[in-house]
PDB file of N, CA and C in Angstrom:
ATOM      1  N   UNK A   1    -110.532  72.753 -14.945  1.00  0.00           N
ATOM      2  CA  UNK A   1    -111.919  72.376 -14.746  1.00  0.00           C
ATOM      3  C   UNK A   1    -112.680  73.581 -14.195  1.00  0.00           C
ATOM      4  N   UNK A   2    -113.771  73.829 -15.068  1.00  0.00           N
ATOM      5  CA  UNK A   2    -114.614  74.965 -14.084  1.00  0.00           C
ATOM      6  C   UNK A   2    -115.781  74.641 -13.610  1.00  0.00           C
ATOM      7  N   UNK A   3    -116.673  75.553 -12.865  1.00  0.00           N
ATOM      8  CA  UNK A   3    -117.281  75.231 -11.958  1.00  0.00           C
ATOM      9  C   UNK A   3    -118.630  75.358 -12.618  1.00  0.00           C
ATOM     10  N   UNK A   4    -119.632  75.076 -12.489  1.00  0.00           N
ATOM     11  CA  UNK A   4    -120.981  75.288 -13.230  1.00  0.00           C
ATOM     12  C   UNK A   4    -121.880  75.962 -12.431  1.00  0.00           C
ATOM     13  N   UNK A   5    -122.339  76.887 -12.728  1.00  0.00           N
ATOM     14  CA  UNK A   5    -123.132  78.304 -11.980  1.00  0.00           C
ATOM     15  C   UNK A   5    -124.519  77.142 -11.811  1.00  0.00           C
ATOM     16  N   UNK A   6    -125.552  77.280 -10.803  1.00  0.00           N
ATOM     17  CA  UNK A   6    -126.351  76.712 -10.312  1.00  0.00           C
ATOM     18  C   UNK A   6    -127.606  77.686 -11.368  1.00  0.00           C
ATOM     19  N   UNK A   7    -128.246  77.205 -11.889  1.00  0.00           N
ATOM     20  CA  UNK A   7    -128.885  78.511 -12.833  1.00  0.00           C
ATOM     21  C   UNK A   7    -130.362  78.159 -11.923  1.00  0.00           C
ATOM     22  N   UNK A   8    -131.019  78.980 -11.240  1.00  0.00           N
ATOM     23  CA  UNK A   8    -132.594  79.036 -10.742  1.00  0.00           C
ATOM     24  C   UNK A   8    -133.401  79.972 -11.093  1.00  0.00           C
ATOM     25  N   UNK A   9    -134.496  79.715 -12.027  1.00  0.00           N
ATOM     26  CA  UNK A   9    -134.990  80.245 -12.114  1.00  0.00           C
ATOM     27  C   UNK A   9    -136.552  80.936 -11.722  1.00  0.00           C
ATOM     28  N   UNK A  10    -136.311  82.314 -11.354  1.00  0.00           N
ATOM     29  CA  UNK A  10    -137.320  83.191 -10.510  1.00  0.00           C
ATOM     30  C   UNK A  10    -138.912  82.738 -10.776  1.00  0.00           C
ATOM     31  N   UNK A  11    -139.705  82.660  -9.952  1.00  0.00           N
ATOM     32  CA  UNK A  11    -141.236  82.603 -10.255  1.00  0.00           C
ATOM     33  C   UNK A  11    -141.155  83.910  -9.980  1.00  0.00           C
ATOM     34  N   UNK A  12    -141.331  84.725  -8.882  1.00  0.00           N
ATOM     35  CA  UNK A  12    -141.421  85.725  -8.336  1.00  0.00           C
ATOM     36  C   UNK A  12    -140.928  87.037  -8.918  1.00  0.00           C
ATOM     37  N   UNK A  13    -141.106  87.960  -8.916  1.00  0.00           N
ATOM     38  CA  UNK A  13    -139.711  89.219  -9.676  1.00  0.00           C
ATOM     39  C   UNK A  13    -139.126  89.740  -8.248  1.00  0.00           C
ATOM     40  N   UNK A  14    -138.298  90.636  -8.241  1.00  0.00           N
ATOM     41  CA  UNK A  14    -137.244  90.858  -7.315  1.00  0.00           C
ATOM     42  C   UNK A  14    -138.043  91.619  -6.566  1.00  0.00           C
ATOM     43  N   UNK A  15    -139.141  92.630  -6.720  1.00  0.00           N
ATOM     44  CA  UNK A  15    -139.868  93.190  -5.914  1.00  0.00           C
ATOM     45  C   UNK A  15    -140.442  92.505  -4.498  1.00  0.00           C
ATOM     46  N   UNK A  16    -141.284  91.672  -5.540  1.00  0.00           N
ATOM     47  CA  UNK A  16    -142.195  91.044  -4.669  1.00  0.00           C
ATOM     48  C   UNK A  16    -141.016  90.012  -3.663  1.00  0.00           C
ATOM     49  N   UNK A  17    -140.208  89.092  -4.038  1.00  0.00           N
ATOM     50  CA  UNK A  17    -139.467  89.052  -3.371  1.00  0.00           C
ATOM     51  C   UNK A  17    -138.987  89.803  -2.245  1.00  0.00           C
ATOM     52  N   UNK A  18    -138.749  90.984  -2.368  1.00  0.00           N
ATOM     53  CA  UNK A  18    -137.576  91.873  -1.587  1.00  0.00           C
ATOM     54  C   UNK A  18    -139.290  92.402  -0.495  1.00  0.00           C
ATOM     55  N   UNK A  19    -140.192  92.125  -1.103  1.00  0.00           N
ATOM     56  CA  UNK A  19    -141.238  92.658  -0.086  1.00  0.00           C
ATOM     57  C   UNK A  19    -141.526  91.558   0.908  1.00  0.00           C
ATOM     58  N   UNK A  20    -141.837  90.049   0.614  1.00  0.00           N
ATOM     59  CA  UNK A  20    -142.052  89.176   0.895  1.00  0.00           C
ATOM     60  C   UNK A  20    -140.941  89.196   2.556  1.00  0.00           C
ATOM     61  N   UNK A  21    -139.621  88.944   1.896  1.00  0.00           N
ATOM     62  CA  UNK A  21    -138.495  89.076   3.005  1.00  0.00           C
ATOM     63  C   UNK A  21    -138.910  90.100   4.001  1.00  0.00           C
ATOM     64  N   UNK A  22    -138.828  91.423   2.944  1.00  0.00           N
ATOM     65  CA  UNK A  22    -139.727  92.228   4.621  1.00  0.00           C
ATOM     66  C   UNK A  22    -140.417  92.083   5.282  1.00  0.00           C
ATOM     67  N   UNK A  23    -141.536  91.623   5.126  1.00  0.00           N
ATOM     68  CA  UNK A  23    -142.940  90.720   5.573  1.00  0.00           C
ATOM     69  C   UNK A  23    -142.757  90.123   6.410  1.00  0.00           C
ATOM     70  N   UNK A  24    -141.396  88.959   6.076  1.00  0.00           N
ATOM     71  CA  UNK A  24    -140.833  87.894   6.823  1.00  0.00           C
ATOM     72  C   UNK A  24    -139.879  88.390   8.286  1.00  0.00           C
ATOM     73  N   UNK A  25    -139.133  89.292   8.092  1.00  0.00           N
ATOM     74  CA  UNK A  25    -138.485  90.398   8.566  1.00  0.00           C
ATOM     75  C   UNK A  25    -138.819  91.036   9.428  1.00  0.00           C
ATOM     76  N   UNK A  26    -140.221  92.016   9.628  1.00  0.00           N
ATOM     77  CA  UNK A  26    -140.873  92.913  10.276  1.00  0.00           C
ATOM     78  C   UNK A  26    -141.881  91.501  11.563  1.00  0.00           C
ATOM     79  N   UNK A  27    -142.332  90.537  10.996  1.00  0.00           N
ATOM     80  CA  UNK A  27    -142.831  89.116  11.812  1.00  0.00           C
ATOM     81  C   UNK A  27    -141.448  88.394  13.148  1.00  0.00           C
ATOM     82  N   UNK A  28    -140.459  88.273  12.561  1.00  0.00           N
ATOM     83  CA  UNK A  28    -139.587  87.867  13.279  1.00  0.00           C
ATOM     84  C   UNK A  28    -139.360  88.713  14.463  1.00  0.00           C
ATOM     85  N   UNK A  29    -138.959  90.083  13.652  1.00  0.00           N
ATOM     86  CA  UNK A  29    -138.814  91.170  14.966  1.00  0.00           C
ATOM     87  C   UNK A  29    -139.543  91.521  15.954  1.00  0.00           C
ATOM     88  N   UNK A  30    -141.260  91.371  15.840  1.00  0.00           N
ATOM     89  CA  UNK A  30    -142.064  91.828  16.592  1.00  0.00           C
ATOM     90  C   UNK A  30    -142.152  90.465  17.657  1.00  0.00           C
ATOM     91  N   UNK A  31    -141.779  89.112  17.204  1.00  0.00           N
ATOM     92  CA  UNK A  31    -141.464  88.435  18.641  1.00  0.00           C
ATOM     93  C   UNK A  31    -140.582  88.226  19.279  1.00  0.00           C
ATOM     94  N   UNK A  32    -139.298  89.290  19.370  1.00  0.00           N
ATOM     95  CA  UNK A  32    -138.318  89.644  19.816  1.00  0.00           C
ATOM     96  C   UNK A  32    -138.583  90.909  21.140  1.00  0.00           C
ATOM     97  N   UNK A  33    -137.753  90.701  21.988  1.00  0.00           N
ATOM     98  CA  UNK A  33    -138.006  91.950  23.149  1.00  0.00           C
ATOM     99  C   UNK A  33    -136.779  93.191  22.637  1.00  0.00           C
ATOM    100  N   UNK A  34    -136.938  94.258  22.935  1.00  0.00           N
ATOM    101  CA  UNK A  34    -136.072  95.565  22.410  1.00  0.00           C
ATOM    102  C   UNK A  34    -134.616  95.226  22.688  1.00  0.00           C
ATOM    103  N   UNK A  35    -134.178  95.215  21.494  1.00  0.00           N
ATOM    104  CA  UNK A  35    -132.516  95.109  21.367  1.00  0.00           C
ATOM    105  C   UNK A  35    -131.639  95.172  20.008  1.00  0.00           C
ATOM    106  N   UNK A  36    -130.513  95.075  20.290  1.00  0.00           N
ATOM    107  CA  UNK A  36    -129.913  95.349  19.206  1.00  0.00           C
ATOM    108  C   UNK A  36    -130.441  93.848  17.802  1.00  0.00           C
ATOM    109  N   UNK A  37    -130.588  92.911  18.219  1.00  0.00           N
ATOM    110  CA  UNK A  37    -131.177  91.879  17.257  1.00  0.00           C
ATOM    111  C   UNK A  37    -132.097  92.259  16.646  1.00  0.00           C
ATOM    112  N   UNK A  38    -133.290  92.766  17.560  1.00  0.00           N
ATOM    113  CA  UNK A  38    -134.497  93.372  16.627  1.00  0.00           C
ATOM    114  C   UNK A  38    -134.301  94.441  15.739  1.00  0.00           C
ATOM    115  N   UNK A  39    -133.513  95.678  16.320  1.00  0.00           N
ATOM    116  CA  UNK A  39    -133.152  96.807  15.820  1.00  0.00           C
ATOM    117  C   UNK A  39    -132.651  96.450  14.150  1.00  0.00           C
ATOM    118  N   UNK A  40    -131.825  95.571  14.065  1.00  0.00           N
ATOM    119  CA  UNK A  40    -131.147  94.647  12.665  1.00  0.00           C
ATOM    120  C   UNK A  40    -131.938  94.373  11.713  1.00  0.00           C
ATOM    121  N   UNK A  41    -132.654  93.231  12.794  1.00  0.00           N
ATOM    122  CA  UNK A  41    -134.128  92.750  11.588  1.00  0.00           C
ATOM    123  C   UNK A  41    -134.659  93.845  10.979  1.00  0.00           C
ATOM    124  N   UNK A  42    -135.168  95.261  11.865  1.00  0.00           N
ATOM    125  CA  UNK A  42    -135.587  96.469  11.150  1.00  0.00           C
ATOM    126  C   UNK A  42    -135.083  96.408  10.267  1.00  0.00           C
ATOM    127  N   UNK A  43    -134.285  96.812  10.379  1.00  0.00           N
ATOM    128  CA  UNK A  43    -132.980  97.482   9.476  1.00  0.00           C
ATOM    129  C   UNK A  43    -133.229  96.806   8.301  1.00  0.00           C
ATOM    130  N   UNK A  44    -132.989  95.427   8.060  1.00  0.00           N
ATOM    131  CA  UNK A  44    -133.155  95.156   6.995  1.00  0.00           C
ATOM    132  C   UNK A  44    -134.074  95.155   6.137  1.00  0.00           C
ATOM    133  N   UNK A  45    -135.024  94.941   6.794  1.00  0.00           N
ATOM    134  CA  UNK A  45    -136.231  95.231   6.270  1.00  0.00           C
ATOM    135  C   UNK A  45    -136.793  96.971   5.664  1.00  0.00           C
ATOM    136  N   UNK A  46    -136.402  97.582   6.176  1.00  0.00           N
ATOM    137  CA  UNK A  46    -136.458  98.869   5.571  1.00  0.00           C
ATOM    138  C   UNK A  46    -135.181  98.691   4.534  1.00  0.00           C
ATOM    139  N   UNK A  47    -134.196  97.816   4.461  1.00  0.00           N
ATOM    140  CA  UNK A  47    -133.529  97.869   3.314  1.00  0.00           C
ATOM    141  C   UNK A  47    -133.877  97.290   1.641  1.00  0.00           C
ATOM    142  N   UNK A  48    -134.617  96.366   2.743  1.00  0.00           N
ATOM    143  CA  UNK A  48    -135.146  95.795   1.827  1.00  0.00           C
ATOM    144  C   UNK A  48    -136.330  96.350   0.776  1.00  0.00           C
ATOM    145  N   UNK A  49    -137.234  97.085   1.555  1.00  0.00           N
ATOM    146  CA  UNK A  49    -138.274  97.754   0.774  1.00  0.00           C
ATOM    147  C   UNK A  49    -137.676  99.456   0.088  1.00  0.00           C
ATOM    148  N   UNK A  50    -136.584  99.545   0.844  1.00  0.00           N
ATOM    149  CA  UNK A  50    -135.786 100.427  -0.205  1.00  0.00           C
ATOM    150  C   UNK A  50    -135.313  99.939  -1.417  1.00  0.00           C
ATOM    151  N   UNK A  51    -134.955  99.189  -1.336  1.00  0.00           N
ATOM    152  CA  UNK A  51    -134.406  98.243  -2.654  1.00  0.00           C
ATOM    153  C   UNK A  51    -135.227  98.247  -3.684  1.00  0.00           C
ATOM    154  N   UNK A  52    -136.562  97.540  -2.960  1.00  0.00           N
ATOM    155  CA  UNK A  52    -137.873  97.513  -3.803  1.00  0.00           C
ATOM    156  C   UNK A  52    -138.343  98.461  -4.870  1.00  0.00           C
ATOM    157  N   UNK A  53    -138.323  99.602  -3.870  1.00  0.00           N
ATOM    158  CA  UNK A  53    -138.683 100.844  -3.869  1.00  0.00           C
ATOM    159  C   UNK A  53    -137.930 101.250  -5.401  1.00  0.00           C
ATOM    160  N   UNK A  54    -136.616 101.429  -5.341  1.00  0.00           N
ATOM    161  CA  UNK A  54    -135.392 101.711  -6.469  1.00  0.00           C
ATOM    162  C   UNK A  54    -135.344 100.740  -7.254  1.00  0.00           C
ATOM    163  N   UNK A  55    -135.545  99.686  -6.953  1.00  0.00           N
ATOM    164  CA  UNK A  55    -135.861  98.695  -8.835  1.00  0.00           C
ATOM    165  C   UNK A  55    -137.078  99.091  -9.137  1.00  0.00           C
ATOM    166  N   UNK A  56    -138.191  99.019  -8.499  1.00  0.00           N
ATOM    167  CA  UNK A  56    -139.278  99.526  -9.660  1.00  0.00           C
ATOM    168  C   UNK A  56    -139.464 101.224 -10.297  1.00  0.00           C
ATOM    169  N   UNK A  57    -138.483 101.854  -9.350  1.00  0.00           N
ATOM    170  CA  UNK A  57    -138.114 103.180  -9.787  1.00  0.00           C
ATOM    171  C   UNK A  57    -137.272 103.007 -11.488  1.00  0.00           C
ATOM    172  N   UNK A  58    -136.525 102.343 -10.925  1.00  0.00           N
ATOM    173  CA  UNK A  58    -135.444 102.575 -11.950  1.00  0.00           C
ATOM    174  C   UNK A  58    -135.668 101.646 -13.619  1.00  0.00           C
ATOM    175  N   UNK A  59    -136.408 100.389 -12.657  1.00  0.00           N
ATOM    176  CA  UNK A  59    -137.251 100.058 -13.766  1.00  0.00           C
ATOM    177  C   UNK A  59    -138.552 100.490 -14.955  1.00  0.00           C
ATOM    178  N   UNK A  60    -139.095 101.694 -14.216  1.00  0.00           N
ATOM    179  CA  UNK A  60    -140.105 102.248 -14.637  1.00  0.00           C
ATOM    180  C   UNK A  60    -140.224 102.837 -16.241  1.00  0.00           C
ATOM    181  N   UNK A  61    -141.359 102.793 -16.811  1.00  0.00           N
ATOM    182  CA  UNK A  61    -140.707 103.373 -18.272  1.00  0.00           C
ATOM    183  C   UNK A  61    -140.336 104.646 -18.953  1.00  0.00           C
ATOM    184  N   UNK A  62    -141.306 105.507 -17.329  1.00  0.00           N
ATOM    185  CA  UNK A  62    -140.926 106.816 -17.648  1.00  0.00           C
ATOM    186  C   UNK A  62    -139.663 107.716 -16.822  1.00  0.00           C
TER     187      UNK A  62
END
């Protein structure tokens, strides 16, 4: 018996997504006091708009 993949499909494209999360990301952290938790949230969030950054790079046509 196998398992059946959950199929969802995107309104959004992965950009705007991956920006959105940062958005969401950079909000959380700033009502946090200085520590390693906030430091994280950064983190991801600059990972996130790196990400961004390199799919529409890599997506690009030229």
């Amino acid at each position: 018996m196998t398992k059946r993949r959950r199929r969802v499909r995107q309104i959004q494209s992965l950009e705007e997504r991956l920006a959105q999360e940062a958005n969401d990301l950079r909000e959380a952290a700033s009502t946090l006091p200085l520590g390693p938790k906030r430091d994280a949230l950064l983190r991801k969030a600059r990972q996130d708009e790196t990400a961004a950054q390199m799919t529409e790079w890599l997506t690009s046509p030229t």
